[in-house]
N, C-alpha and C. Protein backbone atom coordinates (compact mmCIF):
# COMPACT_ATOMS: atom_id res chain seq x y z
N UNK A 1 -16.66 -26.94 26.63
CA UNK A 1 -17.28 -26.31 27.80
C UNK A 1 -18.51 -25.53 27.36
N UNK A 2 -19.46 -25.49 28.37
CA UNK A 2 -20.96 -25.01 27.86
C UNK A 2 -20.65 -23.62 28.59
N UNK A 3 -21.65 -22.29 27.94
CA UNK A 3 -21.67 -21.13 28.02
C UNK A 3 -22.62 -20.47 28.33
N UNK A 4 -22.62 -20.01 29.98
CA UNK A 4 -23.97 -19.33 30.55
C UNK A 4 -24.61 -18.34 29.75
N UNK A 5 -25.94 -18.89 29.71
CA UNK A 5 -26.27 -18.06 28.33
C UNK A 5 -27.24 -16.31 28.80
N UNK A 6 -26.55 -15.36 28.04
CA UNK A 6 -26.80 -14.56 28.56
C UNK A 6 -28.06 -13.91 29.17
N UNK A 7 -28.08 -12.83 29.99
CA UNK A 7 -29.43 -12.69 30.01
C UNK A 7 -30.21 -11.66 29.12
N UNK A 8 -31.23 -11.46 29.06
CA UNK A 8 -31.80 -10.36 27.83
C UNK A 8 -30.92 -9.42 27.96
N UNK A 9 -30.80 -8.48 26.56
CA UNK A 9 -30.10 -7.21 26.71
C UNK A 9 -28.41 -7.56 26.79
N UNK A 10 -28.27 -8.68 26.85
CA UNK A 10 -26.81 -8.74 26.97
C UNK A 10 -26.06 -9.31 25.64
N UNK A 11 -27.30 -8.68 24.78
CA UNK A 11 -26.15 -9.48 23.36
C UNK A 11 -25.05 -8.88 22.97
N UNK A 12 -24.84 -7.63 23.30
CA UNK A 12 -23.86 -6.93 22.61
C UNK A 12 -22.01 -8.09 23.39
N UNK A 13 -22.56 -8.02 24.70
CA UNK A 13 -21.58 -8.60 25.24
C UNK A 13 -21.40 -9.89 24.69
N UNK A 14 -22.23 -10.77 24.34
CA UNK A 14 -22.07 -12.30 23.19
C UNK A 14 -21.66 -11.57 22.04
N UNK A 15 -21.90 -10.24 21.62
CA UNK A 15 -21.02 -9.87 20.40
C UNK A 15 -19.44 -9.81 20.48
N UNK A 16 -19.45 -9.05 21.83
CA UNK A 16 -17.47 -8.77 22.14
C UNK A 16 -17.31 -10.65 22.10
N UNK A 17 -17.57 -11.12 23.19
CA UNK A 17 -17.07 -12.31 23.19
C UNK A 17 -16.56 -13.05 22.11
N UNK A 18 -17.92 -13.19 21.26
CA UNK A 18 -17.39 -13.89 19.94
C UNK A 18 -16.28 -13.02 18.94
N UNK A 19 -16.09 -11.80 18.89
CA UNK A 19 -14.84 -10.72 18.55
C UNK A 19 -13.77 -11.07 19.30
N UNK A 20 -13.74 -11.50 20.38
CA UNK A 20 -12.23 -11.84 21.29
C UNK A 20 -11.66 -12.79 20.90
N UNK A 21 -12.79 -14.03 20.77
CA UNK A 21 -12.58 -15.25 20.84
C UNK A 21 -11.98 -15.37 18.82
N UNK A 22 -12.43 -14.69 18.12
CA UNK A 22 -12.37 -14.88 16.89
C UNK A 22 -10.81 -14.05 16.60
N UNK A 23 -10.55 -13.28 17.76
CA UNK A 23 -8.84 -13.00 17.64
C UNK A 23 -8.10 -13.27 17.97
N UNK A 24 -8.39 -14.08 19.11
CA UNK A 24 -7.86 -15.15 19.58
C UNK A 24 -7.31 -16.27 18.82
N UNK A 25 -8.42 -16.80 18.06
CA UNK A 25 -8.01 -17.75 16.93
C UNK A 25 -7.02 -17.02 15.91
N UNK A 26 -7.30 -15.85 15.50
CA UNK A 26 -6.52 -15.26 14.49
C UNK A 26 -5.23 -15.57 14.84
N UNK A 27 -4.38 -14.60 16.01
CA UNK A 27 -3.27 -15.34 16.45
C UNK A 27 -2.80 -16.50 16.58
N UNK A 28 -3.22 -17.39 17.00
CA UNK A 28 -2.91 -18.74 16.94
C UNK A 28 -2.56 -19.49 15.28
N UNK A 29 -3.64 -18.75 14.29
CA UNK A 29 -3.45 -19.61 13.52
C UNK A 29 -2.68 -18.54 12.40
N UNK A 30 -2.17 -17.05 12.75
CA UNK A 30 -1.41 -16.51 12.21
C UNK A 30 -1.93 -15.72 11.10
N UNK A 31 -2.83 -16.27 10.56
CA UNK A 31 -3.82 -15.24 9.46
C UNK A 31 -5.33 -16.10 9.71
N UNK A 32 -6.21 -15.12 8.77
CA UNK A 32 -7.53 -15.76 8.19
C UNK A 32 -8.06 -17.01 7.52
N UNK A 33 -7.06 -17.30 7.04
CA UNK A 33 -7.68 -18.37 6.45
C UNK A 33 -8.21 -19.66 7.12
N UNK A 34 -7.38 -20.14 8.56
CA UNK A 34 -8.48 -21.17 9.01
C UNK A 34 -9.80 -20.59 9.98
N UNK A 35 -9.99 -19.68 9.98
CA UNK A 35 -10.96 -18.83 10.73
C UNK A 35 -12.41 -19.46 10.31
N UNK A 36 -13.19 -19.66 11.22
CA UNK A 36 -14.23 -20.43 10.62
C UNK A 36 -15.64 -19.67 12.16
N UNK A 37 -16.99 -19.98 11.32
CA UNK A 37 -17.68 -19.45 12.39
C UNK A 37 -17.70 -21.24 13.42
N UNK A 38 -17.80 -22.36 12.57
CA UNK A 38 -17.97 -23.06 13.77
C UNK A 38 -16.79 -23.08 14.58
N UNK A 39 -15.50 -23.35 14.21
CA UNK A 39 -13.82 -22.68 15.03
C UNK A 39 -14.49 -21.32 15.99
N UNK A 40 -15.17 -20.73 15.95
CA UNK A 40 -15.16 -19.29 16.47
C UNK A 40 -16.22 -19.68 17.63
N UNK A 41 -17.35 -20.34 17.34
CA UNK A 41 -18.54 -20.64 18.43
C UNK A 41 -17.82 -21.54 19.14
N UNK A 42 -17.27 -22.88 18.76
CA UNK A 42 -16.55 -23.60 19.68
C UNK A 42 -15.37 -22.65 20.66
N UNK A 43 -14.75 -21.75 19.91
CA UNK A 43 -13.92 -21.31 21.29
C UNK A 43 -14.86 -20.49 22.22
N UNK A 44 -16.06 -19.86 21.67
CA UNK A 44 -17.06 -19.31 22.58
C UNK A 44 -17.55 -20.05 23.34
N UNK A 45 -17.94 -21.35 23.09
CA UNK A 45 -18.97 -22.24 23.73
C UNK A 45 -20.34 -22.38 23.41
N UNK A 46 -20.32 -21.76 22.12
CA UNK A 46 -21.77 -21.46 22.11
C UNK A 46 -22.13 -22.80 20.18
N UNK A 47 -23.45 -22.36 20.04
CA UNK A 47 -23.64 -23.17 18.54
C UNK A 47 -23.37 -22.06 17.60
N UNK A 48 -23.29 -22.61 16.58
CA UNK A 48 -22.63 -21.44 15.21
C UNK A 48 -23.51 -20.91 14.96
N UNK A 49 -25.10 -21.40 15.64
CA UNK A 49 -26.52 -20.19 15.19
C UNK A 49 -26.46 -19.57 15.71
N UNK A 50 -25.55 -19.16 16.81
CA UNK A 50 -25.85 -17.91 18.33
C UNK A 50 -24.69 -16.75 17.29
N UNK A 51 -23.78 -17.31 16.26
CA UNK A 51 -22.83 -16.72 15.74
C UNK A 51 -23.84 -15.86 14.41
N UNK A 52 -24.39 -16.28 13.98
CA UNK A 52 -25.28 -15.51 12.95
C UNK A 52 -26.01 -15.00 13.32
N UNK A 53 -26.41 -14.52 14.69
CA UNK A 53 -27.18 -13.56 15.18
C UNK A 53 -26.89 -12.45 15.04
N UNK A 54 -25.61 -12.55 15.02
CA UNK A 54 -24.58 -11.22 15.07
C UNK A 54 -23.84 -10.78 13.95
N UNK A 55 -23.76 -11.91 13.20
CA UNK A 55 -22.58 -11.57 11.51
C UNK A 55 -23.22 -12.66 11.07
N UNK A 56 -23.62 -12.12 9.66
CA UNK A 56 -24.51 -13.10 8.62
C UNK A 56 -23.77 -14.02 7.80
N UNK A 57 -22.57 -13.68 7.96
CA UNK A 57 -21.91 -15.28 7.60
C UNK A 57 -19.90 -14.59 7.71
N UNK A 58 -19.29 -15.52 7.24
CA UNK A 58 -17.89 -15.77 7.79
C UNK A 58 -17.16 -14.12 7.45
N UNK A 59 -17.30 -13.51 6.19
CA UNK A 59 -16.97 -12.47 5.38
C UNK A 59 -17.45 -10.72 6.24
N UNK A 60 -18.62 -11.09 6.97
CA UNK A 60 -19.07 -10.32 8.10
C UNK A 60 -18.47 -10.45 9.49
N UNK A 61 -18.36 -11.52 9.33
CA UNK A 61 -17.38 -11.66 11.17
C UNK A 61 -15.98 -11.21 10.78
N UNK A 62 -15.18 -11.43 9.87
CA UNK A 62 -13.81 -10.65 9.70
C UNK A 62 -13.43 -9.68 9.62
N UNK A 63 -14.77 -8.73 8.93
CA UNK A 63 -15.01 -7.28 8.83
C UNK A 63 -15.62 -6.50 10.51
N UNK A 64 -15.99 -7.55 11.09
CA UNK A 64 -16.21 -7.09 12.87
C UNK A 64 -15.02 -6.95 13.22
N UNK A 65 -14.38 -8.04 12.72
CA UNK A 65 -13.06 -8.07 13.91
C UNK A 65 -12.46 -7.37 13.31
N UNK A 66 -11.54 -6.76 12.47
CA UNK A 66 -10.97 -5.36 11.55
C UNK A 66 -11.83 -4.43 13.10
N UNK A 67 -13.01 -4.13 12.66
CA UNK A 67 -12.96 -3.02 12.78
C UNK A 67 -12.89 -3.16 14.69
N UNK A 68 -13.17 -4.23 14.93
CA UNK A 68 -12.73 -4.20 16.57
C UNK A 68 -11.40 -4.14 16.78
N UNK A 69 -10.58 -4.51 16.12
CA UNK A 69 -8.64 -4.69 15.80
C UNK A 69 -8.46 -3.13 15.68
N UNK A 70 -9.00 -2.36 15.16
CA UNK A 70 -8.23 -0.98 14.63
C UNK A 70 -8.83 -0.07 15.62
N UNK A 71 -9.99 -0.60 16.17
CA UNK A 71 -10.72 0.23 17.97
C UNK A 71 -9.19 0.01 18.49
N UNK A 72 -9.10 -1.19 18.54
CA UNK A 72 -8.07 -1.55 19.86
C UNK A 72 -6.73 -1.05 19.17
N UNK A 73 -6.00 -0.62 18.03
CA UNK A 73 -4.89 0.05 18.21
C UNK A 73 -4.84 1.55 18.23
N UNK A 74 -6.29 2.13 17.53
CA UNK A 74 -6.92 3.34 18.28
C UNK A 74 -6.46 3.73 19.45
N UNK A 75 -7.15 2.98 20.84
CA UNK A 75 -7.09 2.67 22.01
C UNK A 75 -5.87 2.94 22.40
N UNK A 76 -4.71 2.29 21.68
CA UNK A 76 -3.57 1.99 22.18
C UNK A 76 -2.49 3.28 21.91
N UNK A 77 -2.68 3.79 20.84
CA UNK A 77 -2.07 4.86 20.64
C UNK A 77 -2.28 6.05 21.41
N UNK A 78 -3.83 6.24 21.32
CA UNK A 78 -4.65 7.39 22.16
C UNK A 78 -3.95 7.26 23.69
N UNK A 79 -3.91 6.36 24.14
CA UNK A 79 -3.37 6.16 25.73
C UNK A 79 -2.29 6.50 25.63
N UNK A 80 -1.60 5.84 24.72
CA UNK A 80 0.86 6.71 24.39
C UNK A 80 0.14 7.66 24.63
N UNK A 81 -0.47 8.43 23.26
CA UNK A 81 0.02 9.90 23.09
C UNK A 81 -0.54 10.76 24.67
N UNK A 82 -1.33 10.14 25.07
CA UNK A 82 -2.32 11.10 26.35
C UNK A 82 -1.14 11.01 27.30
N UNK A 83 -0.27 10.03 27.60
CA UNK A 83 0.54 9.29 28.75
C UNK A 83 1.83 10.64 28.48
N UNK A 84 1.82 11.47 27.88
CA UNK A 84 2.62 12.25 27.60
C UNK A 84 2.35 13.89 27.29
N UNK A 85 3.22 15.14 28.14
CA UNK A 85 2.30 15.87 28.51
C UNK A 85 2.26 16.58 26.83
N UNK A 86 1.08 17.47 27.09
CA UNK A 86 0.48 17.59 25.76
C UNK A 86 1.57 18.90 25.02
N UNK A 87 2.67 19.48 25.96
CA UNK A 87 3.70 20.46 25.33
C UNK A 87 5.10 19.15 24.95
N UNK A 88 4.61 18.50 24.99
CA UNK A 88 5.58 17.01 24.43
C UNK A 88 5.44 16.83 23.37
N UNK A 89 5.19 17.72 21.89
CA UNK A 89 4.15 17.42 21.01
C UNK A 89 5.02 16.11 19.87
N UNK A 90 6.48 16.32 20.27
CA UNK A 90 7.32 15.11 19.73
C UNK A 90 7.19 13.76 20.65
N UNK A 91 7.20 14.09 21.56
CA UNK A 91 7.03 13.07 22.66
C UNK A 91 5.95 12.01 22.23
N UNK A 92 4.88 13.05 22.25
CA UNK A 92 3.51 12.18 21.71
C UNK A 92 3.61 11.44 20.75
N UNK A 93 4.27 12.17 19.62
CA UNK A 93 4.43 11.25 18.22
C UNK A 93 4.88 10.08 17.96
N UNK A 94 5.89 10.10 18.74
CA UNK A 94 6.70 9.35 19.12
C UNK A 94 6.31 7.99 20.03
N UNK A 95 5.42 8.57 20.81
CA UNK A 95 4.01 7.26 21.65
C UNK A 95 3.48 6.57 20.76
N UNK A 96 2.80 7.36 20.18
CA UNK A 96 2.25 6.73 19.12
C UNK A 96 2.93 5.69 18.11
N UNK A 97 3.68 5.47 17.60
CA UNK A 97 4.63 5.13 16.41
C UNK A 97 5.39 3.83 17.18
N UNK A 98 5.41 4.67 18.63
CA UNK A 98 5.84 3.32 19.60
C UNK A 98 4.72 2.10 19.81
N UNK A 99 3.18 2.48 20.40
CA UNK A 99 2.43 2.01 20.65
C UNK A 99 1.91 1.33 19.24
N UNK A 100 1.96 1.97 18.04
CA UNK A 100 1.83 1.32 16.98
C UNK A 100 2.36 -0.18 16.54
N UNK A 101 4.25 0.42 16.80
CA UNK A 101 4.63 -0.92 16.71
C UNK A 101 4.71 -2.11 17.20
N UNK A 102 4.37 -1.73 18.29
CA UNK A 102 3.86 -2.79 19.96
C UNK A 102 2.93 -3.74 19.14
N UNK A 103 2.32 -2.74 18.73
CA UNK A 103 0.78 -3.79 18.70
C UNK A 103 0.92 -4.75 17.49
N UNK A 104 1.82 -3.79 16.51
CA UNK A 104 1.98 -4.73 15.48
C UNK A 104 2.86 -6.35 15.31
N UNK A 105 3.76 -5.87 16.41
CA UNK A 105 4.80 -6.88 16.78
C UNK A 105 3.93 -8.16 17.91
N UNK A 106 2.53 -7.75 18.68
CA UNK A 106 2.43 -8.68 19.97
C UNK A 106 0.92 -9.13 18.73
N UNK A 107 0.76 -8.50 17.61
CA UNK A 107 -0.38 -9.32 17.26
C UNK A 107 -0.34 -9.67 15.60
N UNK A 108 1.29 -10.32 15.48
CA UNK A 108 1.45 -10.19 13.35
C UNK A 108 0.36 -10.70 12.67
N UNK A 109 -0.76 -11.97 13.45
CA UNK A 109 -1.80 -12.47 12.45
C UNK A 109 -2.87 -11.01 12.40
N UNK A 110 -3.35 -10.86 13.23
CA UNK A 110 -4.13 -9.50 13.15
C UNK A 110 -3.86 -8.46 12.18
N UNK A 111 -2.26 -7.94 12.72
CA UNK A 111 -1.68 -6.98 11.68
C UNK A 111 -1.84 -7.20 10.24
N UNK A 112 -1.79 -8.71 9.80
CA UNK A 112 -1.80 -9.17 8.37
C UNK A 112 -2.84 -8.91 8.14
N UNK A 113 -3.93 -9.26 8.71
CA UNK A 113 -5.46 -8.67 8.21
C UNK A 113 -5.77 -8.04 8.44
N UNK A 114 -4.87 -6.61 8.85
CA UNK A 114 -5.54 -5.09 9.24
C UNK A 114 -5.27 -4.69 8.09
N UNK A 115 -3.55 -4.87 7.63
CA UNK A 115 -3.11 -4.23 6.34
C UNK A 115 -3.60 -4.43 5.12
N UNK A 116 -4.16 -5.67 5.13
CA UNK A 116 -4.07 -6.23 4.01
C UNK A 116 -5.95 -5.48 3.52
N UNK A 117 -6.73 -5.13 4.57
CA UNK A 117 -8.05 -4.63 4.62
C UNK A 117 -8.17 -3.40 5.07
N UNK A 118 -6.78 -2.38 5.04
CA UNK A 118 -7.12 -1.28 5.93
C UNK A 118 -7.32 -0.21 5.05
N UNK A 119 -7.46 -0.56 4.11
CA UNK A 119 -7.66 0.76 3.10
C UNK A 119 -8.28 0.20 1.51
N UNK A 120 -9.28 1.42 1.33
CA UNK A 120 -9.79 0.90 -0.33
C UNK A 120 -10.31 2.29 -0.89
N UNK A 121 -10.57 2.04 -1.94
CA UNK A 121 -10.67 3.51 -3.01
C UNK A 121 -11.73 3.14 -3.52
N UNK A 122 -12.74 3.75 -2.99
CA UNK A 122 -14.55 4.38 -3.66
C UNK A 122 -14.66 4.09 -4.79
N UNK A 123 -13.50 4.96 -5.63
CA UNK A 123 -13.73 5.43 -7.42
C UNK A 123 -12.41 5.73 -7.56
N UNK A 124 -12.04 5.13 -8.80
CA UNK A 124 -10.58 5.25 -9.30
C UNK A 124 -10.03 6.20 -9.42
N UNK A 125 -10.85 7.80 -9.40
CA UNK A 125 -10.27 8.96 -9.29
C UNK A 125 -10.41 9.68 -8.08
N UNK A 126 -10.94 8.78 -6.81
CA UNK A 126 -11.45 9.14 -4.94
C UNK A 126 -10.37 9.22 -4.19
N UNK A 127 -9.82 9.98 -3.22
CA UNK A 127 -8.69 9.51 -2.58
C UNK A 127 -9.08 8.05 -1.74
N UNK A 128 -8.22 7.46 -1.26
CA UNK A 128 -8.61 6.01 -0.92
C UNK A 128 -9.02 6.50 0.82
N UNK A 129 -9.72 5.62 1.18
CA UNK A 129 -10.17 5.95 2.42
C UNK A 129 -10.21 4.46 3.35
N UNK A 130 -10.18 4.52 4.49
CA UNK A 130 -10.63 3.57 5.73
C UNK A 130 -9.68 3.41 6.74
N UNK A 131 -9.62 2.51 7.91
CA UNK A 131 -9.00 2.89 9.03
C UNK A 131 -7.23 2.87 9.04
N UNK A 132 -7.09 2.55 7.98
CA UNK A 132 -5.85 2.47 8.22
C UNK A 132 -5.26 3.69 7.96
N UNK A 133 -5.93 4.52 7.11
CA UNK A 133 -5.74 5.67 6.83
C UNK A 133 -5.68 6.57 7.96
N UNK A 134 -6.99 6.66 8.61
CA UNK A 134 -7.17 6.90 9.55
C UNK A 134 -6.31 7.01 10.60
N UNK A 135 -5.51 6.17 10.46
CA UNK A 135 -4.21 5.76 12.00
C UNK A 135 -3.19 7.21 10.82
N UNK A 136 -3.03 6.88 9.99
CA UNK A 136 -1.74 7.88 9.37
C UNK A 136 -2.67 9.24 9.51
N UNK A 137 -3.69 9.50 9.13
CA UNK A 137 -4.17 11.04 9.47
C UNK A 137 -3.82 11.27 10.77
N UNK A 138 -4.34 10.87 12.03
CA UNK A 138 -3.80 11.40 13.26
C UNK A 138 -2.54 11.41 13.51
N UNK A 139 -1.83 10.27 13.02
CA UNK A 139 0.34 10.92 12.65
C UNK A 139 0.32 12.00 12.36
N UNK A 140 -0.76 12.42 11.00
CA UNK A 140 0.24 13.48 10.80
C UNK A 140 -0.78 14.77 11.19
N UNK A 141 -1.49 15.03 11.63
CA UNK A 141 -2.28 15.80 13.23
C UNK A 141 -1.28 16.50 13.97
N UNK A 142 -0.56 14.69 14.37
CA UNK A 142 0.43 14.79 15.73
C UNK A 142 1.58 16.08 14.93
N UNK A 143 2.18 15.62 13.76
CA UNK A 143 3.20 16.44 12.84
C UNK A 143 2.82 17.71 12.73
N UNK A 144 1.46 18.05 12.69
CA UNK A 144 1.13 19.45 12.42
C UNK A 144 1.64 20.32 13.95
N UNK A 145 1.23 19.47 14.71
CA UNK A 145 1.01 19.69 16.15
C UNK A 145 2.60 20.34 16.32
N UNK A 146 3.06 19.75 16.08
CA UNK A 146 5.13 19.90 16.12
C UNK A 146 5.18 20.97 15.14
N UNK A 147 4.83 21.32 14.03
CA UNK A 147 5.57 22.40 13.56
C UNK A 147 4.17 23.99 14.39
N UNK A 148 3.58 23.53 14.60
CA UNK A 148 2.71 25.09 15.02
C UNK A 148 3.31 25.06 16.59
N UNK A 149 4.25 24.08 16.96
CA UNK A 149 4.82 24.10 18.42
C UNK A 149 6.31 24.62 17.91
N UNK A 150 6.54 24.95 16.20
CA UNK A 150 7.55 25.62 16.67
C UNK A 150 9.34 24.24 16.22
N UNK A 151 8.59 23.39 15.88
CA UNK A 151 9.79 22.00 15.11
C UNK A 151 9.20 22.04 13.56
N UNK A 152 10.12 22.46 13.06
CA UNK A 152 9.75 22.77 11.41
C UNK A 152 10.11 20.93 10.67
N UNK A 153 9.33 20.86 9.95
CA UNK A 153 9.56 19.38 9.14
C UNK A 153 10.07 19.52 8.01
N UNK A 154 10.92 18.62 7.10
CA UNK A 154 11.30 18.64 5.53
C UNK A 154 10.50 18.75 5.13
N UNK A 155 9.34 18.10 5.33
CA UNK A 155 8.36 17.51 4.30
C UNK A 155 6.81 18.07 5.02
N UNK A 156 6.05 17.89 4.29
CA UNK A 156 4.24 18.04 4.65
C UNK A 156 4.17 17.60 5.76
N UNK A 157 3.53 17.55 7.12
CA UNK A 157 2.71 17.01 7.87
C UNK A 157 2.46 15.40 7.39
N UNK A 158 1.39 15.58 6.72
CA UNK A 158 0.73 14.96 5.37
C UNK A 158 2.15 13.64 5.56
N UNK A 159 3.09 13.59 4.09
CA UNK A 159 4.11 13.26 3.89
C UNK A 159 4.85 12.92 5.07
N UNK A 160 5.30 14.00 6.17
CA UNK A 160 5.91 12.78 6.95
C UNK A 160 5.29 11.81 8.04
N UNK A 161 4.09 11.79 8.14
CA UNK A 161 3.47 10.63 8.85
C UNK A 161 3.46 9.76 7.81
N UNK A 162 3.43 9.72 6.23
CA UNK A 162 3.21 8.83 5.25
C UNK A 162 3.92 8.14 5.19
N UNK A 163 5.83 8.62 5.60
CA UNK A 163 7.43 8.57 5.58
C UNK A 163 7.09 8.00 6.68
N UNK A 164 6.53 8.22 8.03
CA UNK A 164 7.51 7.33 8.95
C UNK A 164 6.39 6.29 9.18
N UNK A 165 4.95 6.04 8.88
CA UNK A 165 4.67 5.17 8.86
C UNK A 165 5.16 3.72 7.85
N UNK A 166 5.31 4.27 6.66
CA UNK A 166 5.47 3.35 6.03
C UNK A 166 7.37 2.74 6.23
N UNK A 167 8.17 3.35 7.04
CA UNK A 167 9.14 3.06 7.76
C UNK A 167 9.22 2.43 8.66
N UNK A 168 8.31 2.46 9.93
CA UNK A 168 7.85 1.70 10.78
C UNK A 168 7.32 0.38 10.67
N UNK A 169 6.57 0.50 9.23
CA UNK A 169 5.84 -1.12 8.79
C UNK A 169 6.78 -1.69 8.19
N UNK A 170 8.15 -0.98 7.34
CA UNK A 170 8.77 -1.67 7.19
C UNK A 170 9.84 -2.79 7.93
N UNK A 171 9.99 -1.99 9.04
CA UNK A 171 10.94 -2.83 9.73
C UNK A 171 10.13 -3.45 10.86
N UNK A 172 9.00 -3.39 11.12
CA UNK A 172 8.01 -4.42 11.69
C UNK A 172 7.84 -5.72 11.11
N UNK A 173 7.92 -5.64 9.44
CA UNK A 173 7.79 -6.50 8.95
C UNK A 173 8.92 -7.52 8.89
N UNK A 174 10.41 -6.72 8.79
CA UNK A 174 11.40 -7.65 9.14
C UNK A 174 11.68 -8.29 10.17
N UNK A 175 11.07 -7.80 11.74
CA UNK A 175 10.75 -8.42 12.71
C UNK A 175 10.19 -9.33 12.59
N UNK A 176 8.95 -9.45 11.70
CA UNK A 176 8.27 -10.81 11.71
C UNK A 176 8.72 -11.32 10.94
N UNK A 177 9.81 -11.33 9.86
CA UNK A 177 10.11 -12.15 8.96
C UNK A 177 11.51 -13.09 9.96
N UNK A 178 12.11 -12.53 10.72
CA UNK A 178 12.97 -13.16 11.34
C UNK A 178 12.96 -14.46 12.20
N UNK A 179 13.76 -15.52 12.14
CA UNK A 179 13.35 -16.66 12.78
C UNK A 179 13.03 -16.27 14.20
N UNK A 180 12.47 -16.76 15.22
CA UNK A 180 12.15 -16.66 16.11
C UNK A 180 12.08 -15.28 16.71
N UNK A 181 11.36 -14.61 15.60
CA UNK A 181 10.98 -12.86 15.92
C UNK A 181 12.07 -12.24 17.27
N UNK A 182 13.05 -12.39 16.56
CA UNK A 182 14.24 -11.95 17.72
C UNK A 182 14.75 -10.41 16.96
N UNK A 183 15.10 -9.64 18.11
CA UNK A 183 15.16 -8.00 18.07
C UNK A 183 14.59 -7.03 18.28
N UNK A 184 12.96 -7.45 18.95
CA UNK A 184 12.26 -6.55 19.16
C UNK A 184 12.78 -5.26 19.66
N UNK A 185 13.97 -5.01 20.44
CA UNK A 185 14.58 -3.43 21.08
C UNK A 185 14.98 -3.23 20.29
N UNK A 186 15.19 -3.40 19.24
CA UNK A 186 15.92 -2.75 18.06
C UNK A 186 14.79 -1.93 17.26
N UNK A 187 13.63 -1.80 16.95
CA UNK A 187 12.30 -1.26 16.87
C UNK A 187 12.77 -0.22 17.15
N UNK A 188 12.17 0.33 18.03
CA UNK A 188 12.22 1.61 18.68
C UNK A 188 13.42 2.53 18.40
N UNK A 189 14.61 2.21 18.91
CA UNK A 189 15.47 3.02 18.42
C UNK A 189 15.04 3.35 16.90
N UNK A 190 15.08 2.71 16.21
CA UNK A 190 14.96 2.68 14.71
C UNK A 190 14.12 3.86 14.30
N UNK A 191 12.58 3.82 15.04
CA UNK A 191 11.55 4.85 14.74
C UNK A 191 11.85 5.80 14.82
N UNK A 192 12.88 5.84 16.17
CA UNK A 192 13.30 7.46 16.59
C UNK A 192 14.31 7.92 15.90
N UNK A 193 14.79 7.04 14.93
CA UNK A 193 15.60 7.88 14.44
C UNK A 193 14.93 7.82 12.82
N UNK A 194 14.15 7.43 12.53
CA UNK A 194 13.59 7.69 11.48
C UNK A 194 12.50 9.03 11.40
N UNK A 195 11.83 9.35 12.97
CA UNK A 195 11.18 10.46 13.28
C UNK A 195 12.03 11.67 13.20
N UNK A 196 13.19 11.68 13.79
CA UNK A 196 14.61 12.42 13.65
C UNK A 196 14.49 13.13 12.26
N UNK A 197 14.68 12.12 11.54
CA UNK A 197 15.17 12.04 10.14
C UNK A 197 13.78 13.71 9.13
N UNK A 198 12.80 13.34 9.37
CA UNK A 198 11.87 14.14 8.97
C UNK A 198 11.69 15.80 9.80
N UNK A 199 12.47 15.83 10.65
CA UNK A 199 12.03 17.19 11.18
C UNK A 199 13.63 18.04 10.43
N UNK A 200 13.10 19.46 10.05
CA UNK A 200 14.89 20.04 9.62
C UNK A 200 15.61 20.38 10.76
């Protein structure tokens, strides 16, 4: 199918497009590796030169979509935690960690190339930095948020967003390892009682 071609000023929107369309494929084909810019213009409609307008070759378009993937679980968390009133300060956390695993469970090819790119270290003696980090700093925000409200934690702030994230990915991951990704309600309980687990 051919693709009304935009009018001036509207490239940014041929930018989302080709970002949708290129996660689109991701899912389908479960990771990166068959990801291709001509695969990516064909699901756009467009030629693979309208695709290098925007990302200078394949290694640049994966690094768009990352960082459009981690907008959108941004997005997704920010809405839990807001959807809950702000003296909820467990409540919220708890959105979050939920909305986390949502996303991780309705998008595993994505997730594989968030994790697998969501973090890197400057200099061997730098703390490591990038968005994935990023998602565990505002966890543990939310954690600070709970003990200056008055819910004391075992552990750091810091430490237990570190604890229940990396708890959460774990049993996300056994979700996707399971034949026909069966158990998703079993998730949730799980978090909450792993969130449980960190406050004294």
């Amino acid at each position: 199918m051919g693709r009304t071609r935009n009018r001036w000023g509207e490239g940014e929107r041929l930018r989302g497009e080709i970002l949708a369309a290129a996660g689109r494929l991701l899912a389908e084909l479960g990771g990166e590796d068959g990801l291709t810019i001509r695969g990516v213009a064909r699901a756009v409609g467009i030629a693979p030169a309208s695709i290098y307008q925007h990302f200078s070759d394949r290694a640049e378009l994966v690094r768009g979509l990352l960082e459009h993937e981690y907008a959108r679980l941004r997005d997704s968390m920010r809405a839990a935690e807001e959807s809950r009133s702000e003296t909820d300060v467990v409540g919220r956390v708890l959105a979050q960690i939920h909305a986390y695993c949502a996303f991780a469970m309705e998008n595993p090819g994505h997730y594989r190339l968030m994790l697998a790119n969501g973090a890197s270290r400057p200099a061997p003696d730098a703390r490591a930095e990038g968005p994935l980090l990023d998602v565990i700093d505002h966890l543990a925000a939310g954690f600070e948020r709970c003990v200056e409200a008055g819910h004391p934690l075992r552990v750091t702030p810091g430490r237990a967003a570190a604890v229940v994230f990396v708890g959460a990915h774990g049993r996300v991951a056994l979700f996707h390892s399971v034949l026909n990704r069966t158990g998703a309600e079993l998730v949730e309980p799980f978090v909450d009682e792993l969130v449980s687990l960190v406050f004294a």
